[in-house]
PDB file of N, CA and C in Angstrom:
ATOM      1  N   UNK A   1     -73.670 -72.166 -56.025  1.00  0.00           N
ATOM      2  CA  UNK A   1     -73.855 -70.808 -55.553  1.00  0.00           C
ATOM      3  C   UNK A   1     -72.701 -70.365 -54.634  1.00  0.00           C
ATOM      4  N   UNK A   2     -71.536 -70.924 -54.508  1.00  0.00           N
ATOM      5  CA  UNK A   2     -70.205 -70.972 -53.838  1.00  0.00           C
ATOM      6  C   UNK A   2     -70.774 -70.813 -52.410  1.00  0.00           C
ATOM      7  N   UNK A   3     -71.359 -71.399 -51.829  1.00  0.00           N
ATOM      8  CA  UNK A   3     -71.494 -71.914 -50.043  1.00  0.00           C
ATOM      9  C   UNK A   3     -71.069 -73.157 -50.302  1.00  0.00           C
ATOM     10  N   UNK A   4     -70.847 -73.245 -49.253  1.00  0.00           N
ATOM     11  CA  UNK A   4     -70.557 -75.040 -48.299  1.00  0.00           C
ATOM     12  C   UNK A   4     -71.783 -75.354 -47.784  1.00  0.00           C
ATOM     13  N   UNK A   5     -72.110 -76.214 -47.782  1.00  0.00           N
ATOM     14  CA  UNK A   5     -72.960 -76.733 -46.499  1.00  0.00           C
ATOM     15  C   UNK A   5     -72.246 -78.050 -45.829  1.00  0.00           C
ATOM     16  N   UNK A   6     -72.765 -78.151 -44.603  1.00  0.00           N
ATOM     17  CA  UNK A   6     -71.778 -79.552 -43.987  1.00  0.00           C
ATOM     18  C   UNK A   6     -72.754 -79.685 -43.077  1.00  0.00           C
ATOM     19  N   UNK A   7     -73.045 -81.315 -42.539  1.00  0.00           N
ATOM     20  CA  UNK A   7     -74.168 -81.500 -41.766  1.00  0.00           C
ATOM     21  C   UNK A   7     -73.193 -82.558 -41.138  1.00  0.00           C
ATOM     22  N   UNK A   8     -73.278 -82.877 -39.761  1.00  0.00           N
ATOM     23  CA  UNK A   8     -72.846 -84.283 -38.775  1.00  0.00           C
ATOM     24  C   UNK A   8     -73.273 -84.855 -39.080  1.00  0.00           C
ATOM     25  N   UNK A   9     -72.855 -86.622 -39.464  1.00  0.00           N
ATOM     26  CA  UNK A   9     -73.910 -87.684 -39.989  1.00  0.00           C
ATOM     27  C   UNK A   9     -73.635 -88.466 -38.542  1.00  0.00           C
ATOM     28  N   UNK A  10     -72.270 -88.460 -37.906  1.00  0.00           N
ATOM     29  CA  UNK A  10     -72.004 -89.303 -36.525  1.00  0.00           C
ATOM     30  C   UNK A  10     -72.724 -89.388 -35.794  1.00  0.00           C
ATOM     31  N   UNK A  11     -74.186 -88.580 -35.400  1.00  0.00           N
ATOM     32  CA  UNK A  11     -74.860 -89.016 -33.962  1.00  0.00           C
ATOM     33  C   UNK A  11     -75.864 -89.641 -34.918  1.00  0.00           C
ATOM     34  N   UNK A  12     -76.345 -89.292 -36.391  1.00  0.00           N
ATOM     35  CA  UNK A  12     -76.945 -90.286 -37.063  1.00  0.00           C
ATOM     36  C   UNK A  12     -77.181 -92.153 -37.468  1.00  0.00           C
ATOM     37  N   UNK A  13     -75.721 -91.784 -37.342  1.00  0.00           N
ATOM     38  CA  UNK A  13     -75.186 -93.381 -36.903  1.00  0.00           C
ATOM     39  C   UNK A  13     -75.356 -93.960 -35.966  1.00  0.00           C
ATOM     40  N   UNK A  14     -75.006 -93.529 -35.034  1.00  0.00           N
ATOM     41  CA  UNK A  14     -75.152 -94.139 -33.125  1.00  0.00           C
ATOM     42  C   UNK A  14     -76.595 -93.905 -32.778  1.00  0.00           C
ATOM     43  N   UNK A  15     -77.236 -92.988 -33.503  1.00  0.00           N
ATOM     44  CA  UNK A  15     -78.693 -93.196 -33.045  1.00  0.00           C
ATOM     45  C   UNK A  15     -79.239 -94.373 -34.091  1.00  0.00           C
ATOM     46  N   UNK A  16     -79.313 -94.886 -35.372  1.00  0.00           N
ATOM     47  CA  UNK A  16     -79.401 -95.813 -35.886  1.00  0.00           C
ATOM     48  C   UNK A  16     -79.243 -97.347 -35.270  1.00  0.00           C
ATOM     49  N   UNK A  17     -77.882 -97.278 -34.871  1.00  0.00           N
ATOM     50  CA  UNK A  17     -76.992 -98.894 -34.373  1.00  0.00           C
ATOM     51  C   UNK A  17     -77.968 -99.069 -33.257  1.00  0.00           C
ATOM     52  N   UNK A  18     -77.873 -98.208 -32.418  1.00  0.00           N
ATOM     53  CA  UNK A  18     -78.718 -97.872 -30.751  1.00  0.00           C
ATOM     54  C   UNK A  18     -80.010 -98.419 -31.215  1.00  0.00           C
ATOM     55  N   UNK A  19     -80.925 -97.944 -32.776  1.00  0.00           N
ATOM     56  CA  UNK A  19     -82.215 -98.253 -32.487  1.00  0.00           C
ATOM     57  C   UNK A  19     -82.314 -99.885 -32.997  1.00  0.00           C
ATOM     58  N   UNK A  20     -81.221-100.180 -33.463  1.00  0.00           N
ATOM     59  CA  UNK A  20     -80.821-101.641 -34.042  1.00  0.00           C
ATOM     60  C   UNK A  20     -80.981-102.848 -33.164  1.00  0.00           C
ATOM     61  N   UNK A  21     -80.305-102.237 -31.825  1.00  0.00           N
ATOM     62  CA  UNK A  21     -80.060-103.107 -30.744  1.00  0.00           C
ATOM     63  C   UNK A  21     -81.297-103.337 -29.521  1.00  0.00           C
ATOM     64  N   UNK A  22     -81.986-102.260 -29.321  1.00  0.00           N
ATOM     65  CA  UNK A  22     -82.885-101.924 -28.493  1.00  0.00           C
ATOM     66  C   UNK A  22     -84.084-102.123 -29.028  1.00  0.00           C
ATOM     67  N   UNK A  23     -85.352-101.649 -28.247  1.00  0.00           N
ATOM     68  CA  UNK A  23     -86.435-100.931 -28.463  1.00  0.00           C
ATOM     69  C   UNK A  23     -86.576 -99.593 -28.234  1.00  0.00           C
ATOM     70  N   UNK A  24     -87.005 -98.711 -28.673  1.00  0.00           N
ATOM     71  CA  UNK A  24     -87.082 -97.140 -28.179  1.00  0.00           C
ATOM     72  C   UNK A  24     -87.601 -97.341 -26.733  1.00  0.00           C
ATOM     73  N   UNK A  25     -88.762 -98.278 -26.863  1.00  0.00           N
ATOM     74  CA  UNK A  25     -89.137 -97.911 -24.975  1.00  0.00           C
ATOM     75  C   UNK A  25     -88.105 -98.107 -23.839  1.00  0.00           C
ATOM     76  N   UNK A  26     -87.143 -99.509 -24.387  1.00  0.00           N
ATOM     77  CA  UNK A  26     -86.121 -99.785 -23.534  1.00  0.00           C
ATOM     78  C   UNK A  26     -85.333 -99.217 -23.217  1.00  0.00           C
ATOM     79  N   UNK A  27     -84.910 -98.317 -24.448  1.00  0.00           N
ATOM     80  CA  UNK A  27     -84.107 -97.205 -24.413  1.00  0.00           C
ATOM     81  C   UNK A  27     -83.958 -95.947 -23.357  1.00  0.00           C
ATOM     82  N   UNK A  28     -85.465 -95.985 -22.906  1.00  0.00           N
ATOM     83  CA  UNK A  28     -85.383 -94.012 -22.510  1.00  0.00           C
ATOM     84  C   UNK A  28     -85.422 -94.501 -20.830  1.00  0.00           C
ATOM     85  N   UNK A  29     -85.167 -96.260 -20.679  1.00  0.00           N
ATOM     86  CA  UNK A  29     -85.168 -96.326 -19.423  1.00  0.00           C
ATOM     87  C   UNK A  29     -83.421 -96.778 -18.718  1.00  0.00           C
ATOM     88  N   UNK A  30     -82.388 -96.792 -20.116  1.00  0.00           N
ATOM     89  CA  UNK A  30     -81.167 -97.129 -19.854  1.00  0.00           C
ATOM     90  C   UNK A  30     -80.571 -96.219 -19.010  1.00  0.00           C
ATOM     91  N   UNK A  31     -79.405 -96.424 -18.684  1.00  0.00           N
ATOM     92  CA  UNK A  31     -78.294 -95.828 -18.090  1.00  0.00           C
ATOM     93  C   UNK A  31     -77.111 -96.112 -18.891  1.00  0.00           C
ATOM     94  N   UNK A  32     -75.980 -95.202 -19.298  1.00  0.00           N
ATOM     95  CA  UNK A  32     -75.491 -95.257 -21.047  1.00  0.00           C
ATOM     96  C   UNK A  32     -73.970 -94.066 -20.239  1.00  0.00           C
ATOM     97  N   UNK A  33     -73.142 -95.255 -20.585  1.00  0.00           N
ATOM     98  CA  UNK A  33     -71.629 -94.397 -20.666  1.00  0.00           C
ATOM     99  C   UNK A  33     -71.194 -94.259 -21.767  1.00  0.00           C
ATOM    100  N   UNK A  34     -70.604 -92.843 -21.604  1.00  0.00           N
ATOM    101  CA  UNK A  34     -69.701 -92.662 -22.798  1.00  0.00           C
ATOM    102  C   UNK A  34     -68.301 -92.204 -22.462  1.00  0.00           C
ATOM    103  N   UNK A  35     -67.434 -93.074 -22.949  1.00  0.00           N
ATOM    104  CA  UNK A  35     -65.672 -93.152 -22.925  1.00  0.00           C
ATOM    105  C   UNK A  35     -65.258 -92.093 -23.915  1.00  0.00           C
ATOM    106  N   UNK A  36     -64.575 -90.925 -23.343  1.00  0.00           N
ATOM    107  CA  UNK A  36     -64.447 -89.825 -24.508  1.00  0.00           C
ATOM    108  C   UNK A  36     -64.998 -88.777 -24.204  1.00  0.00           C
ATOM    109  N   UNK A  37     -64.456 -87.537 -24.332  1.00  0.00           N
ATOM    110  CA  UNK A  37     -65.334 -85.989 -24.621  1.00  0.00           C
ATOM    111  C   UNK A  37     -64.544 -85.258 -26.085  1.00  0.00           C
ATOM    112  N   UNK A  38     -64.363 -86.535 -26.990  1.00  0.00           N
ATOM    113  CA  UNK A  38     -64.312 -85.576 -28.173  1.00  0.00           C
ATOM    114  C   UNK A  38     -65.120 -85.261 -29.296  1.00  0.00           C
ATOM    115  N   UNK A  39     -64.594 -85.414 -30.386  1.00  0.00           N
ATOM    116  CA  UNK A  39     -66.315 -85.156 -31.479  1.00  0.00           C
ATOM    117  C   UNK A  39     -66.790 -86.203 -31.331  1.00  0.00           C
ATOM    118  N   UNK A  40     -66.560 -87.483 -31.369  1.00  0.00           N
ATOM    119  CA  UNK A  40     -67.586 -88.681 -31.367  1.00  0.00           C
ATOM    120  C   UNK A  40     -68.279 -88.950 -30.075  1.00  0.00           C
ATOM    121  N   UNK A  41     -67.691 -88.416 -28.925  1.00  0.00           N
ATOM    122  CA  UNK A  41     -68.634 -88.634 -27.416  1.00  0.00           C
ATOM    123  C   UNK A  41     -69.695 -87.631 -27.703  1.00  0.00           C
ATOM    124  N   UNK A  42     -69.120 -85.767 -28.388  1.00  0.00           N
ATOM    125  CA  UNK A  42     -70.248 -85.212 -28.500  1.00  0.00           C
ATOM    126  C   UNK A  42     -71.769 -85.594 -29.365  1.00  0.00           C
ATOM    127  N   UNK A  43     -71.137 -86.074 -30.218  1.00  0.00           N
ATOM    128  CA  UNK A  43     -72.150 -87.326 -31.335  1.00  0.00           C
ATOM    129  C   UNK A  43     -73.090 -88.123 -30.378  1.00  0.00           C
ATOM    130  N   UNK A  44     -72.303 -89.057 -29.739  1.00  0.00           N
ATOM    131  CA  UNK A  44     -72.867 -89.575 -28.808  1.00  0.00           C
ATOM    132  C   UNK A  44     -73.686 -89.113 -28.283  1.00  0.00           C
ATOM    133  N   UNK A  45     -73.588 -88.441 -27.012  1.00  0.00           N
ATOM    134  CA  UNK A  45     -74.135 -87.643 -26.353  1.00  0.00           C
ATOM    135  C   UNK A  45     -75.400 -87.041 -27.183  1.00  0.00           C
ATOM    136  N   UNK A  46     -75.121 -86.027 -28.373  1.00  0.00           N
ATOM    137  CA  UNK A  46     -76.644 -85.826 -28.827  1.00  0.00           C
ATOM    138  C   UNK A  46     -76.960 -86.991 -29.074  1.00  0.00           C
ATOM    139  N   UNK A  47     -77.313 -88.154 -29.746  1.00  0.00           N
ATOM    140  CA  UNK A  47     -77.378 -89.388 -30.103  1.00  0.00           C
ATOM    141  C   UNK A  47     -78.743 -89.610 -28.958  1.00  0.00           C
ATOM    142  N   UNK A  48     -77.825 -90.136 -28.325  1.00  0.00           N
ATOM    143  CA  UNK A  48     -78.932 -90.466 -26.237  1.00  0.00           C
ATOM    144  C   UNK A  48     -79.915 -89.629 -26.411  1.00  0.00           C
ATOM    145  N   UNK A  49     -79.561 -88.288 -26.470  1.00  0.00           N
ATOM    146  CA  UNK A  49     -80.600 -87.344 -25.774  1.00  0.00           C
ATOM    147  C   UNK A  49     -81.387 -87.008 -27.052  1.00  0.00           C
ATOM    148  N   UNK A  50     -81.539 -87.892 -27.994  1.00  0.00           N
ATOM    149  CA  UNK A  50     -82.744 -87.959 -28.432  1.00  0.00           C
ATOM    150  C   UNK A  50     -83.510 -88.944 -28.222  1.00  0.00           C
ATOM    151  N   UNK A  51     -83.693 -89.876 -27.304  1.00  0.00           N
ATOM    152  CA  UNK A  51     -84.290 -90.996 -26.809  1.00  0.00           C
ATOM    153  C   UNK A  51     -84.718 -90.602 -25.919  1.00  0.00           C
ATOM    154  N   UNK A  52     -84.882 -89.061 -24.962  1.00  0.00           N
ATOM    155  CA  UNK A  52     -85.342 -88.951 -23.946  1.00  0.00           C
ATOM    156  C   UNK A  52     -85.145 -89.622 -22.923  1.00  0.00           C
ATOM    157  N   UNK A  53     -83.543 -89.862 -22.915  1.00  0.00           N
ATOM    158  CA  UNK A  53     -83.002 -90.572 -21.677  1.00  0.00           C
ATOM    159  C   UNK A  53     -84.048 -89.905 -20.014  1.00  0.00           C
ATOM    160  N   UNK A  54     -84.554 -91.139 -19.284  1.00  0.00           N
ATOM    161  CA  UNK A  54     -85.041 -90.626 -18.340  1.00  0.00           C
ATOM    162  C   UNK A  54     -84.388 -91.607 -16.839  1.00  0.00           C
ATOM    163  N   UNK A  55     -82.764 -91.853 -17.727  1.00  0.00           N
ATOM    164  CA  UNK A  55     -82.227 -91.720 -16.372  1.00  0.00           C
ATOM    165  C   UNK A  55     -80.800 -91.167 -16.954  1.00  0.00           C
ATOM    166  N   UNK A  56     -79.765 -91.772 -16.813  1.00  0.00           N
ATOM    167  CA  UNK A  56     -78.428 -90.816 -16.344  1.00  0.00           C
ATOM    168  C   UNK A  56     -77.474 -90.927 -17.523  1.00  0.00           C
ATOM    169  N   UNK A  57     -76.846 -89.973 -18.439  1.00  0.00           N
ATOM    170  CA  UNK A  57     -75.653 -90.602 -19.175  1.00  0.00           C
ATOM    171  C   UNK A  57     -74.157 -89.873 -18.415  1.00  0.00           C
ATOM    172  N   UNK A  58     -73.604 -91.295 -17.822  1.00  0.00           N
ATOM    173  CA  UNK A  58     -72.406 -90.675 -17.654  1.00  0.00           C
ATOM    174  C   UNK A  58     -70.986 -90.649 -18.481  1.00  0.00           C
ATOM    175  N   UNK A  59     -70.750 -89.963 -18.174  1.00  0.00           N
ATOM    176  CA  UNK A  59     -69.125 -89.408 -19.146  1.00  0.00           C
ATOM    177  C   UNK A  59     -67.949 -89.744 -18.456  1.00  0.00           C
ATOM    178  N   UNK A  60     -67.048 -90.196 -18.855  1.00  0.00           N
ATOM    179  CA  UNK A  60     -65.774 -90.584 -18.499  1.00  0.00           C
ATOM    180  C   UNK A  60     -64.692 -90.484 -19.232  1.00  0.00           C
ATOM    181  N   UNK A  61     -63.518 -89.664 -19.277  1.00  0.00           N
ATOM    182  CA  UNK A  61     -62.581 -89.100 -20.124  1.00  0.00           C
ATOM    183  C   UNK A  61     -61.104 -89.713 -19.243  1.00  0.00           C
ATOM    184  N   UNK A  62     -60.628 -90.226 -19.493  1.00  0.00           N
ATOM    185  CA  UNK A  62     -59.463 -91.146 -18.616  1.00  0.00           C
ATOM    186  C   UNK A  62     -58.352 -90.047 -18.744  1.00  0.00           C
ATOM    187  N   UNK A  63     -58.041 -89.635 -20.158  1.00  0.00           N
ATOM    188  CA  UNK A  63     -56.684 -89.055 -20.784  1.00  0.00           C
ATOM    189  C   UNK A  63     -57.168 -87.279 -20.912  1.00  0.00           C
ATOM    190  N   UNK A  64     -57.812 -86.565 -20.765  1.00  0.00           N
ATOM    191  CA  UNK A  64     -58.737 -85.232 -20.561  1.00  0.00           C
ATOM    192  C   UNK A  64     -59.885 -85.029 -19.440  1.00  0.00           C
ATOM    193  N   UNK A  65     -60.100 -85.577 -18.464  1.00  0.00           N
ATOM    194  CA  UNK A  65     -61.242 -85.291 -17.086  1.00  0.00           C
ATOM    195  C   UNK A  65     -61.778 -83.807 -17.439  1.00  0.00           C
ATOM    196  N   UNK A  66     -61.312 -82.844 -17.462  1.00  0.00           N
ATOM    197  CA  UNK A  66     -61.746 -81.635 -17.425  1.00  0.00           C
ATOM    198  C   UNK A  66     -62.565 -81.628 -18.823  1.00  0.00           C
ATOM    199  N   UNK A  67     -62.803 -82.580 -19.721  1.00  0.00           N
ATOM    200  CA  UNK A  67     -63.725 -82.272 -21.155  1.00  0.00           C
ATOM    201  C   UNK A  67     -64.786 -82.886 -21.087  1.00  0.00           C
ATOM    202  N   UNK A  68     -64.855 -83.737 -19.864  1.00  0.00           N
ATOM    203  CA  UNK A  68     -65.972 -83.995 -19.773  1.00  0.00           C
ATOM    204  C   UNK A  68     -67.312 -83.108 -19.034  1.00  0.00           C
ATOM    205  N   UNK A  69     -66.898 -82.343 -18.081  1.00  0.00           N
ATOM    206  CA  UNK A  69     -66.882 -80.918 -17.505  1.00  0.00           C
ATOM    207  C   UNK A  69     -67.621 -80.246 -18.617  1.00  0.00           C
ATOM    208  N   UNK A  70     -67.133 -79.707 -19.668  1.00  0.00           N
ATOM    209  CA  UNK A  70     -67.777 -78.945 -20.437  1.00  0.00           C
ATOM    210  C   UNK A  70     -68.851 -79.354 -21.375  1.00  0.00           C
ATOM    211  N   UNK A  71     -69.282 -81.063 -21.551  1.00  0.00           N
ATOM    212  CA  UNK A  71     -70.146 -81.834 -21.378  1.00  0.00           C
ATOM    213  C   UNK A  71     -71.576 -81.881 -20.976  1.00  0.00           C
ATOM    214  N   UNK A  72     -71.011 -81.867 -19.516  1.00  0.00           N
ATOM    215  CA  UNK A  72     -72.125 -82.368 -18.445  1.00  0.00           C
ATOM    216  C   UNK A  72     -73.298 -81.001 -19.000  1.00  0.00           C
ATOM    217  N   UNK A  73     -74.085 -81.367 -18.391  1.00  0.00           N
ATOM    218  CA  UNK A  73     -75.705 -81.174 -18.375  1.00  0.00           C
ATOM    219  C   UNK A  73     -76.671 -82.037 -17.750  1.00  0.00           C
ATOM    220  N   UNK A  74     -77.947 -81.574 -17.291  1.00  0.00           N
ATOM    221  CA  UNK A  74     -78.976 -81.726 -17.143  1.00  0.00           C
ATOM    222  C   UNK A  74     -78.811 -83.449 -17.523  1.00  0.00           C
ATOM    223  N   UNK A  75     -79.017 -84.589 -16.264  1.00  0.00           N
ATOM    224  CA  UNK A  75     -79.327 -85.675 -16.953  1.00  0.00           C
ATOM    225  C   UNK A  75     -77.466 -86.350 -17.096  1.00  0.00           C
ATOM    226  N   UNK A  76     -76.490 -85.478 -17.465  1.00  0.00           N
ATOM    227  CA  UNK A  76     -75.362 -86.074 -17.918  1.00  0.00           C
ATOM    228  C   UNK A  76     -74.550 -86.089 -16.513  1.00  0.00           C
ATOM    229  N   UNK A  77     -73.569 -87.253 -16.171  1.00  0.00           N
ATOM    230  CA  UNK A  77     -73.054 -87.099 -14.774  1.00  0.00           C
ATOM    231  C   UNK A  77     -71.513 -87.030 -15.001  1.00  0.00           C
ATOM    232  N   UNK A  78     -70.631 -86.563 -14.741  1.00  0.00           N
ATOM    233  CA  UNK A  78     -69.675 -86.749 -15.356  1.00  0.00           C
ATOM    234  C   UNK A  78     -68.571 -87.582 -13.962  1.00  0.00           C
ATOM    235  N   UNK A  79     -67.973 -88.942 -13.976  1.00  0.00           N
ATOM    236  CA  UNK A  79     -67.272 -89.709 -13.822  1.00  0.00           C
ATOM    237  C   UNK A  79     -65.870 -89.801 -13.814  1.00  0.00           C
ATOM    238  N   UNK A  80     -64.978 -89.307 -12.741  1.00  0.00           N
ATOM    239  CA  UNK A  80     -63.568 -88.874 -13.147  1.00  0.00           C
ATOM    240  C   UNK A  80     -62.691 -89.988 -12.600  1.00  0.00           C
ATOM    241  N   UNK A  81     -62.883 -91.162 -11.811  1.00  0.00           N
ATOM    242  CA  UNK A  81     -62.508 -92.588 -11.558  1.00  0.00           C
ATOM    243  C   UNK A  81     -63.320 -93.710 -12.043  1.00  0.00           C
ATOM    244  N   UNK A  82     -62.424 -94.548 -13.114  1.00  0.00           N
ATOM    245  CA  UNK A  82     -63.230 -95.612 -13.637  1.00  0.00           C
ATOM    246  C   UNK A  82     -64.004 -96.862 -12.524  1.00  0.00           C
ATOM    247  N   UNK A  83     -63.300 -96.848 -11.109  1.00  0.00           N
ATOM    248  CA  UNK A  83     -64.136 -97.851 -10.604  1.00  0.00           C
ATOM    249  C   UNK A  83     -65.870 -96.970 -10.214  1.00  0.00           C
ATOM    250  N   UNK A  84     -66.015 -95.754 -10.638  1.00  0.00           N
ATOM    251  CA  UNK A  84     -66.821 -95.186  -9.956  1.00  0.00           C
ATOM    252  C   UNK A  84     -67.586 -95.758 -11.056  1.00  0.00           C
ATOM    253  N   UNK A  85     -67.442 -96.277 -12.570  1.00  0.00           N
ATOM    254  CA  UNK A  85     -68.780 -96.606 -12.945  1.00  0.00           C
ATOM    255  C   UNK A  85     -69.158 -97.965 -12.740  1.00  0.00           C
ATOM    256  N   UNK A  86     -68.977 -98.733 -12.161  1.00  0.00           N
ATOM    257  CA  UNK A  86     -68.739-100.261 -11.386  1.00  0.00           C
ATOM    258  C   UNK A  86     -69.877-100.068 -10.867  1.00  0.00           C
ATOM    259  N   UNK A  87     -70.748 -99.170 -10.378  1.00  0.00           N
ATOM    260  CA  UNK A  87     -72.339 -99.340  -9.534  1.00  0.00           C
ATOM    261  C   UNK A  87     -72.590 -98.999  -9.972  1.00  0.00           C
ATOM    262  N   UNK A  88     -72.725 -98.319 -11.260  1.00  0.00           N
ATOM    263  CA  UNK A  88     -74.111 -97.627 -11.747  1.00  0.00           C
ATOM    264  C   UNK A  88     -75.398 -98.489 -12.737  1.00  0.00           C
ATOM    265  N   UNK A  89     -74.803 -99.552 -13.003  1.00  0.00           N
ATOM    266  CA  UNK A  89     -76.154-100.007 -13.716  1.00  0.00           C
ATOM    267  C   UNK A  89     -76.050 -99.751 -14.868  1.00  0.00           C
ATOM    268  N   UNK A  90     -75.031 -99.793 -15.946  1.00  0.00           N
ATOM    269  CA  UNK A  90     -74.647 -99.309 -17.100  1.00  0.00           C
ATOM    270  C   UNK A  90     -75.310-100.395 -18.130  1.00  0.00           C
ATOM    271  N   UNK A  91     -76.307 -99.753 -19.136  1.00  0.00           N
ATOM    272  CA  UNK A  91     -76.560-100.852 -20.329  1.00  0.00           C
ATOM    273  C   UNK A  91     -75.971-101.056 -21.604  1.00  0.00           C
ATOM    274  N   UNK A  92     -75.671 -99.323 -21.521  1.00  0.00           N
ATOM    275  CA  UNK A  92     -75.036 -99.034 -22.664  1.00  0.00           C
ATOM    276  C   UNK A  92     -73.314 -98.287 -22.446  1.00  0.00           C
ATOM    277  N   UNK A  93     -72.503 -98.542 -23.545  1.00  0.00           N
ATOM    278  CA  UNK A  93     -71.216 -98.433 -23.170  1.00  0.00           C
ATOM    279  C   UNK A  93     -70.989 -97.395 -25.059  1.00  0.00           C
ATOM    280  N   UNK A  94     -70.310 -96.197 -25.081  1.00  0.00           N
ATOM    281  CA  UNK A  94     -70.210 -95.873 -26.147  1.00  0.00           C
ATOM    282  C   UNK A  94     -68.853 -94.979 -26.070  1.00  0.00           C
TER     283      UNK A  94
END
């Protein structure tokens, strides 16, 4: 009928591997970095927040700081020195 359609399969994946490794209950009690604010951190990122993260995902962009900024949300912390994620209690690394 000459449309496109195109769907993201990437946060499909990372929510898959994620439910591979875990339990869902274990899950919504992690604390979960993500290295990156490009299409695959955004992947990411939805990914988590369908587990009903009910503590923190932080973001960390080494080579772009300011993309993680447009990121953040509710729940998301965004991290602009790597020793700053050294205390947080990180389970997950993405």
């Amino acid at each position: 009928d000459n449309r496109l359609y195109g769907e993201n399969t990437d946060w499909r994946a990372i929510h898959s591997l994620l439910l591979q490794r875990f339990h869902r209950e274990n899950l919504i009690s992690c604390n979960a970095s993500i290295i990156g604010a490009g299409g695959t951190a955004r992947a990411a990122l939805y990914a988590l927040k369908q587990f009903s993260f009910i503590k923190t995902i932080f973001l960390y962009n080494p080579r772009h700081p300011l993309r993680s900024f447009q990121l953040s949300g509710p729940g998301v912390e965004v991290i602009t020195e790597e020793n700053n994620l050294n205390d947080k209690e990180i389970q997950i690394i993405i």
